[in-house]
Protein backbone atom coordinates (compact mmCIF):
# COMPACT_ATOMS: atom_id res chain seq x y z
CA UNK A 1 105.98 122.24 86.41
CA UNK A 2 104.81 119.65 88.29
CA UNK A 3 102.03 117.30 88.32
CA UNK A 4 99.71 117.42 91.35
CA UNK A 5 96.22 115.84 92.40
CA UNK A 6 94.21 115.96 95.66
CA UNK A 7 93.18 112.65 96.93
CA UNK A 8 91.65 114.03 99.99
CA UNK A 9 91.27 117.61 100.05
CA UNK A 10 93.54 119.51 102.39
CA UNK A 11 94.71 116.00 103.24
CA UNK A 12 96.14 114.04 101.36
CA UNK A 13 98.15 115.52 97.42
CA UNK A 14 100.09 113.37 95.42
CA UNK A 15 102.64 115.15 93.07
CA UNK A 16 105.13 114.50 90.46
CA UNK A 17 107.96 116.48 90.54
CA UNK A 18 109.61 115.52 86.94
CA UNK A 19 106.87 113.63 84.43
CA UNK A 20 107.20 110.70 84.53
CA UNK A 21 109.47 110.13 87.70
CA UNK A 22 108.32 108.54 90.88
CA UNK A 23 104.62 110.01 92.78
CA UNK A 24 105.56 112.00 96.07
CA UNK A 25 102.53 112.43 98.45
CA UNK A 26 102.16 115.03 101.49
CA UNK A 27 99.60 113.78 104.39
CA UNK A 28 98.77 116.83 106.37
CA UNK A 29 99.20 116.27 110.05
CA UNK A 30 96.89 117.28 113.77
CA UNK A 31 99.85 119.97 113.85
CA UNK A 32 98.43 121.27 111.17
CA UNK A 33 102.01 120.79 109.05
CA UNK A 34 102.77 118.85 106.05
CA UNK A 35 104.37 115.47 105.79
CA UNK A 36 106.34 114.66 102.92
CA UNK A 37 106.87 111.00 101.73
CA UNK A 38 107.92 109.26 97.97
CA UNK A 39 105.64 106.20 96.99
CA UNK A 40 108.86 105.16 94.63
CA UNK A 41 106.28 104.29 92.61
CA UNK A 42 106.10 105.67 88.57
CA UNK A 43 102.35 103.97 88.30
CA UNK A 44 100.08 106.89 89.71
CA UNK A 45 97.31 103.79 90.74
CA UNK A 46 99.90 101.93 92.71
CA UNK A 47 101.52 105.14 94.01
CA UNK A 48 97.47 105.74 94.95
CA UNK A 49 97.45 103.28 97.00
CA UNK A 50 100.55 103.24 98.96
CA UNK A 51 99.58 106.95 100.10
CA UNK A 52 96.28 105.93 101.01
CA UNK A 53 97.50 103.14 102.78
CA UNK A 54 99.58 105.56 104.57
CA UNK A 55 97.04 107.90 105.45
CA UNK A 56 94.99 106.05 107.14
CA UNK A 57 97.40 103.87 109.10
CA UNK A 58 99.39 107.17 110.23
CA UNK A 59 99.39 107.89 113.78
CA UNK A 60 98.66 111.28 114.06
CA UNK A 61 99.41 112.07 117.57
CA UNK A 62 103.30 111.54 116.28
CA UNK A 63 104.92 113.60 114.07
CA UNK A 64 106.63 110.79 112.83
CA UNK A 65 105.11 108.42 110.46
CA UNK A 66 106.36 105.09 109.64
CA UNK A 67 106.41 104.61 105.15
CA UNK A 68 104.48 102.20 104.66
CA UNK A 69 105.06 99.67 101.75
């Protein structure tokens, strides 16, 4: 099962898939669809920040979001 925690409600959720493996995070879009990156990071604090980071430096009027680090 894996581990999951809202950072920003309906936003932005981080997730583990295996415990103990790297912190995946999904920032949800203007589209209204879900946007799926990997921090690469094992340290939830550190993988934290790198999806906030990318959050709020996403450009939202492109479907494309540049990770980053």
């Amino acid at each position: 099962m894996a581990n999951s925690t809202n950072i920003i409600p309906n936003k932005l959720t981080m997730y583990q898939r295996v415990e103990g493996g790297v912190w995946h995070y999904r920032i949800k879009l203007k589209t209204g669809e879900w946007y799926r990156l990997s921090s690469r990071e094992t340290d939830f604090d550190e993988a934290k920040e790198i999806a906030n980071r990318t959050y709020y430096t996403a450009d939202y009027k492109d479907v494309r979001i540049n990770h980053v680090i």
